[in-house]
Protein backbone atom coordinates (compact mmCIF):
# COMPACT_ATOMS: atom_id res chain seq x y z
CA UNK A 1 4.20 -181.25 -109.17
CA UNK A 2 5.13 -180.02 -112.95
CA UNK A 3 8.04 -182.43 -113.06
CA UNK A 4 5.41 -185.18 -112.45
CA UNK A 5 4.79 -187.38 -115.76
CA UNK A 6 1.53 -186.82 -116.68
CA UNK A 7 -0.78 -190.13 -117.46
CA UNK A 8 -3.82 -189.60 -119.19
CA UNK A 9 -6.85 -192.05 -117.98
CA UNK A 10 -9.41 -193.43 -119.93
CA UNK A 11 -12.69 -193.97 -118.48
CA UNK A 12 -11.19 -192.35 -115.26
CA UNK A 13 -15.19 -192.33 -113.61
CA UNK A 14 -15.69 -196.02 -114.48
CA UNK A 15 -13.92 -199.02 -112.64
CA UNK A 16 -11.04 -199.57 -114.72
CA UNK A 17 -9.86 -196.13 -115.60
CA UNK A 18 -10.83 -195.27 -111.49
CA UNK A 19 -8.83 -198.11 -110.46
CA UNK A 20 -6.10 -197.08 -112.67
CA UNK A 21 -6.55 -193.65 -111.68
CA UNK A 22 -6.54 -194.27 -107.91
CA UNK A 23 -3.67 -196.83 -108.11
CA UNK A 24 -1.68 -193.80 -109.40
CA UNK A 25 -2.56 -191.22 -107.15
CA UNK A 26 -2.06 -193.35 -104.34
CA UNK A 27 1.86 -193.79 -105.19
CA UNK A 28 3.37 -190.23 -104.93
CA UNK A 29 6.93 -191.37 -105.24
CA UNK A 30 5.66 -192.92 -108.56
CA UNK A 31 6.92 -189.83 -110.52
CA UNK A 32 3.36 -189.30 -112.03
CA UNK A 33 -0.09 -187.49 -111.71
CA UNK A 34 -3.43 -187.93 -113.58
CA UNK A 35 -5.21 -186.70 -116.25
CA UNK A 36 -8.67 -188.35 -115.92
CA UNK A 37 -10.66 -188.05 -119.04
CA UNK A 38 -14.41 -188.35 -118.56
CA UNK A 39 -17.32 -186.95 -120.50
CA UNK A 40 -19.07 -186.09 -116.91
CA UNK A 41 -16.45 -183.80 -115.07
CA UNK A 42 -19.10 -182.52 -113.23
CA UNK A 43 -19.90 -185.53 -111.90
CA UNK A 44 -19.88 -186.94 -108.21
CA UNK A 45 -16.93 -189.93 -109.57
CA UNK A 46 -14.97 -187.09 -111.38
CA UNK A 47 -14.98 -184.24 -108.46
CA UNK A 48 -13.97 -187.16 -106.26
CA UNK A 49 -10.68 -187.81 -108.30
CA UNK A 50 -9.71 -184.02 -108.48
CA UNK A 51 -10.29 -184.33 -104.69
CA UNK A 52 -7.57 -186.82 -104.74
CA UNK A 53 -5.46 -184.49 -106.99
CA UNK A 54 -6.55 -185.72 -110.42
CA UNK A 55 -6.38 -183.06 -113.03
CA UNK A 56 -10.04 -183.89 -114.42
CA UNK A 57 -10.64 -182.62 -118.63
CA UNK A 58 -13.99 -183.59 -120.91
CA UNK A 59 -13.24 -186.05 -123.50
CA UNK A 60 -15.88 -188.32 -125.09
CA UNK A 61 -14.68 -190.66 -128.01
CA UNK A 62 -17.28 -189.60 -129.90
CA UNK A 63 -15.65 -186.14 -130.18
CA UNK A 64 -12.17 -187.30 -131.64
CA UNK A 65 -10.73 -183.70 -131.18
CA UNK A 66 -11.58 -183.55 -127.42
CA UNK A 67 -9.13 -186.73 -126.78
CA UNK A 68 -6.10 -185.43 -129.23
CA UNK A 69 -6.17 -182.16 -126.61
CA UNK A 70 -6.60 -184.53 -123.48
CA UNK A 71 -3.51 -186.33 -124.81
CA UNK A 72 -1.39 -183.82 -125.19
CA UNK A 73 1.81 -183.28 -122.92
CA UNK A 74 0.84 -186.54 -121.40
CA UNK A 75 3.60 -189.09 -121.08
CA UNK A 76 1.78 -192.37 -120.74
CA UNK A 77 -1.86 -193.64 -121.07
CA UNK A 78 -4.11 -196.34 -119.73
CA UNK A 79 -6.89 -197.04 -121.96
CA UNK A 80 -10.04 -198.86 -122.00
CA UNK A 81 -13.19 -199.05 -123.78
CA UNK A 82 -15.88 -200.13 -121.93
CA UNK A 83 -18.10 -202.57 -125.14
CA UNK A 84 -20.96 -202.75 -122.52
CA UNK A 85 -22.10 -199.18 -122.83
CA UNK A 86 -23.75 -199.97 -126.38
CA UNK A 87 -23.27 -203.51 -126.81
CA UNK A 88 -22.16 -203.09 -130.12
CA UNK A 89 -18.39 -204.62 -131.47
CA UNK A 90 -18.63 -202.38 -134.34
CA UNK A 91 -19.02 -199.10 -132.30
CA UNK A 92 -16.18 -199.99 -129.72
CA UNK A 93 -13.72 -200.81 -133.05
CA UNK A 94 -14.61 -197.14 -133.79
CA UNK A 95 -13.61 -196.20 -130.14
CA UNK A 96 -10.52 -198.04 -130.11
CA UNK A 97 -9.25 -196.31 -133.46
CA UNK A 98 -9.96 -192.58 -132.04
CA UNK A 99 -7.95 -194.13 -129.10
CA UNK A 100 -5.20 -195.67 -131.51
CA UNK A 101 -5.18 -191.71 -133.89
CA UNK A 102 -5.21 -189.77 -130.40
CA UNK A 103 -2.13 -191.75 -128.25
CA UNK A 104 0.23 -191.31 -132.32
CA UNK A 105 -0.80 -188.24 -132.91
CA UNK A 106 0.35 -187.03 -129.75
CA UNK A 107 3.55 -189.38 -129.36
CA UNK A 108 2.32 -191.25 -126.17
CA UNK A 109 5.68 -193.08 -124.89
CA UNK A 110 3.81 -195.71 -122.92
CA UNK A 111 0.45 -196.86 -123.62
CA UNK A 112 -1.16 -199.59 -121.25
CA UNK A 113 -4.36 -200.84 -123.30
CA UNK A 114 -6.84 -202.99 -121.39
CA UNK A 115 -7.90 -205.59 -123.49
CA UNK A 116 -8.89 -209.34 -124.36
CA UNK A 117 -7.67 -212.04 -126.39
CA UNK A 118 -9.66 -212.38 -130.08
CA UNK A 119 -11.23 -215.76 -129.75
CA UNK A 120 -11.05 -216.39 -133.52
CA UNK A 121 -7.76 -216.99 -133.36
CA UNK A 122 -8.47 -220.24 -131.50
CA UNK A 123 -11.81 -220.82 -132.69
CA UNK A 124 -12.80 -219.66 -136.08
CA UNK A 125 -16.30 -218.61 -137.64
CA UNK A 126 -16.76 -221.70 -139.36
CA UNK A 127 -16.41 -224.07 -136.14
CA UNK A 128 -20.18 -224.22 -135.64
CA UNK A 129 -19.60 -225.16 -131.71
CA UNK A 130 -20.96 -221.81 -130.66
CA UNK A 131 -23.06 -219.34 -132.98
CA UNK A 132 -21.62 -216.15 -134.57
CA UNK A 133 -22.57 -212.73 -133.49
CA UNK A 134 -22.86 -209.23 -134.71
CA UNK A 135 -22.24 -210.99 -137.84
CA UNK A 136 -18.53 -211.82 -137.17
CA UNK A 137 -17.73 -212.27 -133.74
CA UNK A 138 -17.60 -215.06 -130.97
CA UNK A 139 -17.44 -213.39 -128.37
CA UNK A 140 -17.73 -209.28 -129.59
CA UNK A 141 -16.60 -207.56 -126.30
CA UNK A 142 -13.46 -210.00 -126.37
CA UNK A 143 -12.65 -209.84 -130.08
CA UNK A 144 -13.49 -205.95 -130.75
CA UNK A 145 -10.48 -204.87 -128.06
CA UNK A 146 -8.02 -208.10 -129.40
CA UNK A 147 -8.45 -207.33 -133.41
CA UNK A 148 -8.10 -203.65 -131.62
CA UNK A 149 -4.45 -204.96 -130.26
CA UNK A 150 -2.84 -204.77 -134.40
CA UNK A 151 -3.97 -201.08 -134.63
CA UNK A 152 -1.73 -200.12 -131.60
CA UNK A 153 1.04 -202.32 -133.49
CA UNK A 154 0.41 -200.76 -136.93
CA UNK A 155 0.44 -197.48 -135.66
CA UNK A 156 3.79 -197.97 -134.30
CA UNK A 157 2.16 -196.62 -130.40
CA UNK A 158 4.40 -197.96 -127.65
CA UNK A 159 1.84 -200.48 -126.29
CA UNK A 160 1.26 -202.70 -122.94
CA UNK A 161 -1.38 -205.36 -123.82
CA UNK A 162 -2.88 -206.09 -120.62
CA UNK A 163 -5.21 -208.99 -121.31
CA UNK A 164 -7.78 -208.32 -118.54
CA UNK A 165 -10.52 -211.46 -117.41
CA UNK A 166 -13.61 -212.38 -115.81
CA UNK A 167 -14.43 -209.80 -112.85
CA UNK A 168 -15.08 -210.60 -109.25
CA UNK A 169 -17.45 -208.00 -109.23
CA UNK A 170 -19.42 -210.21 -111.22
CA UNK A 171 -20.54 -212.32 -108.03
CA UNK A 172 -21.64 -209.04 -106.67
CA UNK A 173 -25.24 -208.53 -108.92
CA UNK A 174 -25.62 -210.34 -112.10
CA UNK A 175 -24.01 -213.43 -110.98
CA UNK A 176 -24.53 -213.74 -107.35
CA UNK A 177 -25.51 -216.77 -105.73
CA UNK A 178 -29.45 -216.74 -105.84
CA UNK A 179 -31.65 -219.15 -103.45
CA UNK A 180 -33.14 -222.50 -104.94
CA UNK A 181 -36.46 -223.90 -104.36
CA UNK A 182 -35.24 -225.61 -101.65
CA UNK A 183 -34.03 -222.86 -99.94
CA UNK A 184 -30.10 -223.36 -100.67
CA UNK A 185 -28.16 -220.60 -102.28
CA UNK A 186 -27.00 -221.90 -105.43
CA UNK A 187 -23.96 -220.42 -107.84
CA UNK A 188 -25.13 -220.84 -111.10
CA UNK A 189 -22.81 -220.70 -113.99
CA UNK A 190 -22.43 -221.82 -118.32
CA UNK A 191 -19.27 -223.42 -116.73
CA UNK A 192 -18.36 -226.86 -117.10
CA UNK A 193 -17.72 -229.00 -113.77
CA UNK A 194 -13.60 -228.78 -113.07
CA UNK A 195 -12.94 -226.19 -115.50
CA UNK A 196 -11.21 -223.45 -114.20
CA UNK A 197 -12.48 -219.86 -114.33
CA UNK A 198 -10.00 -216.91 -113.80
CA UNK A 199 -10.73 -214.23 -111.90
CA UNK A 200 -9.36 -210.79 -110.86
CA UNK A 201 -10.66 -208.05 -109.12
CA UNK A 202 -11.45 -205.39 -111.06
CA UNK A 203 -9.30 -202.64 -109.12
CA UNK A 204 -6.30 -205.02 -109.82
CA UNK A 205 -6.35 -204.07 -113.51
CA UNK A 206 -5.22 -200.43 -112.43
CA UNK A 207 -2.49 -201.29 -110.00
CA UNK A 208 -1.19 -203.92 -112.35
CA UNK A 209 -0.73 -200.40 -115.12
CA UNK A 210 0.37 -198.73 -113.24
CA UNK A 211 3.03 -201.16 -111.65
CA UNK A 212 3.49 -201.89 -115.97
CA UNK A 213 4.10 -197.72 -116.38
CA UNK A 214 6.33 -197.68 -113.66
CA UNK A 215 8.20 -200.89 -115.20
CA UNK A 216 8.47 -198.80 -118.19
CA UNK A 217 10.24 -199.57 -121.07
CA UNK A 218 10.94 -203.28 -121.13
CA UNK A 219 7.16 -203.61 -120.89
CA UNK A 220 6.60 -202.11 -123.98
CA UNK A 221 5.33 -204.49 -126.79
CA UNK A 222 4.61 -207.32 -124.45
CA UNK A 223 1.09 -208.83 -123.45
CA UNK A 224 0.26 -209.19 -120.01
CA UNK A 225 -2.59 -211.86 -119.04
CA UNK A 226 -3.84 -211.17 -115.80
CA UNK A 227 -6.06 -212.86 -113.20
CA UNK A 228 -6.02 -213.26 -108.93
CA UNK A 229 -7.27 -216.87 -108.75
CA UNK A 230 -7.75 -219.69 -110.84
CA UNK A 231 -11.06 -221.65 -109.53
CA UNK A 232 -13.34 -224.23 -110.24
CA UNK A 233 -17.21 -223.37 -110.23
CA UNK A 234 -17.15 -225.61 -106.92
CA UNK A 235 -14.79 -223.71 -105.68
CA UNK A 236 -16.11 -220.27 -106.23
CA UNK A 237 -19.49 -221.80 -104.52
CA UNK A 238 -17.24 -223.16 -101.04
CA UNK A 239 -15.83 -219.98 -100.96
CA UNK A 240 -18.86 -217.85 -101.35
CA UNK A 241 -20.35 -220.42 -98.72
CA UNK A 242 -17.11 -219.53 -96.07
CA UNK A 243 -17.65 -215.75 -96.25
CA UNK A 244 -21.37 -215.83 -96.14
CA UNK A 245 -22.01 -218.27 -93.18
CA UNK A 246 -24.00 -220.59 -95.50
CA UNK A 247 -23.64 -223.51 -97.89
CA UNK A 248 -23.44 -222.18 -101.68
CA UNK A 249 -23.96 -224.93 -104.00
CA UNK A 250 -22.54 -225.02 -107.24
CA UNK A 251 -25.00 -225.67 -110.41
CA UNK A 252 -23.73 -226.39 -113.71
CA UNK A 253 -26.30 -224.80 -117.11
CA UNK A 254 -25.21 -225.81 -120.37
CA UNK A 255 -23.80 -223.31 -122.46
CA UNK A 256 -27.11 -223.77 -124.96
CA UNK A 257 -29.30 -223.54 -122.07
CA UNK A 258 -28.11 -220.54 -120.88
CA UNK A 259 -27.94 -219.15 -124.63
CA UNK A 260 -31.73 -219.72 -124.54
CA UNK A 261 -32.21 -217.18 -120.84
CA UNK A 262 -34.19 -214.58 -121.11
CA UNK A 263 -31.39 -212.49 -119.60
CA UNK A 264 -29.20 -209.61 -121.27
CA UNK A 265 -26.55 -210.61 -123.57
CA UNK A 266 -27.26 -214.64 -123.03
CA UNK A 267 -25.75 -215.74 -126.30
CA UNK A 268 -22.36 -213.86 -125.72
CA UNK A 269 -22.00 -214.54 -121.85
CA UNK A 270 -22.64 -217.95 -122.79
CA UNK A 271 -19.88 -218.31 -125.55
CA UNK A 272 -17.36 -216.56 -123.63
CA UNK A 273 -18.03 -219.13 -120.67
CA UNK A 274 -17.62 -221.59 -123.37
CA UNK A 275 -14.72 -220.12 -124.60
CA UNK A 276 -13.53 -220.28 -120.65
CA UNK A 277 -14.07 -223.85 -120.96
CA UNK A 278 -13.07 -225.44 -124.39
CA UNK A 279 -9.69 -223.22 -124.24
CA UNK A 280 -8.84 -223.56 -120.55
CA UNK A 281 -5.53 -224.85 -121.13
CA UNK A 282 -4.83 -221.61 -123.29
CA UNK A 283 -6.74 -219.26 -121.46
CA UNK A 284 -6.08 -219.82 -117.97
CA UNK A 285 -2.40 -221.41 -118.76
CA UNK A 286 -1.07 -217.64 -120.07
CA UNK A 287 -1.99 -216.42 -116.78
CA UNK A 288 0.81 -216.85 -114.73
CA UNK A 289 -0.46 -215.64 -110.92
CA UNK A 290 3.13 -216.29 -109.51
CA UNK A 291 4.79 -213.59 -112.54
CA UNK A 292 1.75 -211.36 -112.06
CA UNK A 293 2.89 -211.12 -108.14
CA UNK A 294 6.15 -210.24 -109.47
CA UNK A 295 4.73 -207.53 -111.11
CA UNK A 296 1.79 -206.63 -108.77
CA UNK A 297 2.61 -207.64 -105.37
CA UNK A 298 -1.17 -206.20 -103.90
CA UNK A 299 -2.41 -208.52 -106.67
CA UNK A 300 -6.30 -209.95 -105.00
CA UNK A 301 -6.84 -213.83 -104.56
CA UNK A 302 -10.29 -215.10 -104.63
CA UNK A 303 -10.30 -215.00 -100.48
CA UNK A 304 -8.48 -211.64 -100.05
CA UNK A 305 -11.74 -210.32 -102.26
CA UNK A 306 -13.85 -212.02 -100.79
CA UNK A 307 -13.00 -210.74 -97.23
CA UNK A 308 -13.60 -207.13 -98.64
CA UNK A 309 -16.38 -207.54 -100.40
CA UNK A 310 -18.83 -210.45 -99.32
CA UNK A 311 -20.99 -207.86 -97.29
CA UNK A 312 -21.62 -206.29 -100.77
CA UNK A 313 -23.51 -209.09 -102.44
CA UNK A 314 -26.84 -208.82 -103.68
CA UNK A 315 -28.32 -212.62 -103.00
CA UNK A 316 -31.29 -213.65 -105.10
């Protein structure tokens, strides 16, 4: 076990850092074991990984010194922020440099960092086709982690940019199909009719690290853009329909509209759907599901996810 390379995981109780964590754990001829950092290693998700042989240590980002010691000896990393704890672009920039001091000051050799493209650098402030937020975001959550991206590169940290997406899980809760007036169950979405929406299943971001840390070197430096499935909002809603033995319609709300819902984070779901949509080309272009295979060969299609997890879905 000591000759094992020791990855330190971010978030470790949370669905990124546990995917990554599991993915890991599950390969013993990978050459590595986990370090799963959480600020609750007492709790239910954390004794579960130790179960599974994870070596589980407190860290909380808010405690730089705590993630310098969790660091230490470690070999590799996968790290994530996770913006939707406080909502806030300027506290996760704060996360991601503790991150960025922690992974040089302790000569990481391989650092995966989950992360999102900045939007600005398609669409900038002063294109008035969506409204600014937190004062200098379009989307914050996307372009927090990708200004995030040049502190890895400035700090000279041997860095995997692994440009994550929109989550299946997604269609689980918030986003589930809900049931119309009418009585059908009806997907609605801020995304245009025909434009594409990319996908992945959550657990897919830590198998595709870890397939990147066992890649190793020629990985480092490079962006990865990942996604399972490439689908229209129609096609989401026949799909949904197939695994739940019903007809899901598919309902298009304008991105103002939905701006306008009295629902949590409205303005910034809504611009990052309209990001989706304005920059599909871009967007859904870099992700190349045919390379991503290549790289993660248990990589989850829309279907494949589906078949695990329609059971799961909370319908309105």
């Amino acid at each position: 076990m000591n000759d094992k390379k020791v990855i330190a995981v971010t978030g470790a109780t949370g669905a990124q850092g546990g995917g990554a964590a599991r993915a890991i754990l599950a390969d013993p001829a990978s050459g590595f074991t986990v370090r799963a950092l959480t600020r609750t290693p007492d709790s239910p998700a954390a004794k579960e990984l130790a179960v599974l042989g994870a070596e589980v240590v407190r860290a909380d980002f808010h405690d730089e010194p705590t993630v310098h010691k969790a660091f230490e000896g470690a070999y590799g990393a996968f790290l994530v922020t996770n913006f939707w704890a406080h909502g806030s672009a300027a506290k996760e920039t704060a996360e991601i440099e503790v991150l960025v001091r922690a992974a040089k000051a302790t000569g990481l050799q391989h650092a995966v960092w989950s992360t999102l493209e900045d939007t600005r650098e398609l669409l900038p402030l002063d294109d008035d086709r969506m409204p600014v937020l937190q004062d200098k975001y379009n989307v914050p959550h996307f372009d927090a982690k990708g200004e995030g991206n040049e502190l890895f590169r400035q700090a000279g940290v041997p860095t995997t940019f692994l440009n994550t997406t929109f989550f299946f899980q997604g269609f689980l809760q918030a986003l589930a199909p809900k049931r119309g007036e009418d009585g059908v169950l009806t997907l609605t979405l801020p995304l245009e009719d025909g434009k594409l929406l990319s996908g992945v299943d959550v657990a897919d971001i830590g198998r595709t690290a870890h397939a990147i840390l066992k890649g190793g070197k020629p990985f480092i430096g490079s962006t990865v853009n990942l996604a399972g499935d490439h689908l229209t909002g129609a096609q989401y809603a026949e799909k949904l329909g197939t695994a739940l033995g019903e007809p899901v319609r598919f309902q298009s709300v304008p991105y103002h509209v939905f701006r306008s819902l009295d629902i949590p984070a409205a303005e910034e779901i809504a611009n990052m759907f309209q990001y989706y949509g304005d920059f599909d080309h871009e967007f859904t272009g870099a992700r190349d599901l045919n390379r991503l295979r290549e790289i993660n060969p248990e990589l989850r299609d829309f279907d494949t996810w589906l078949a695990e997890n329609a059971s799961k879905i909370q319908m309105g």
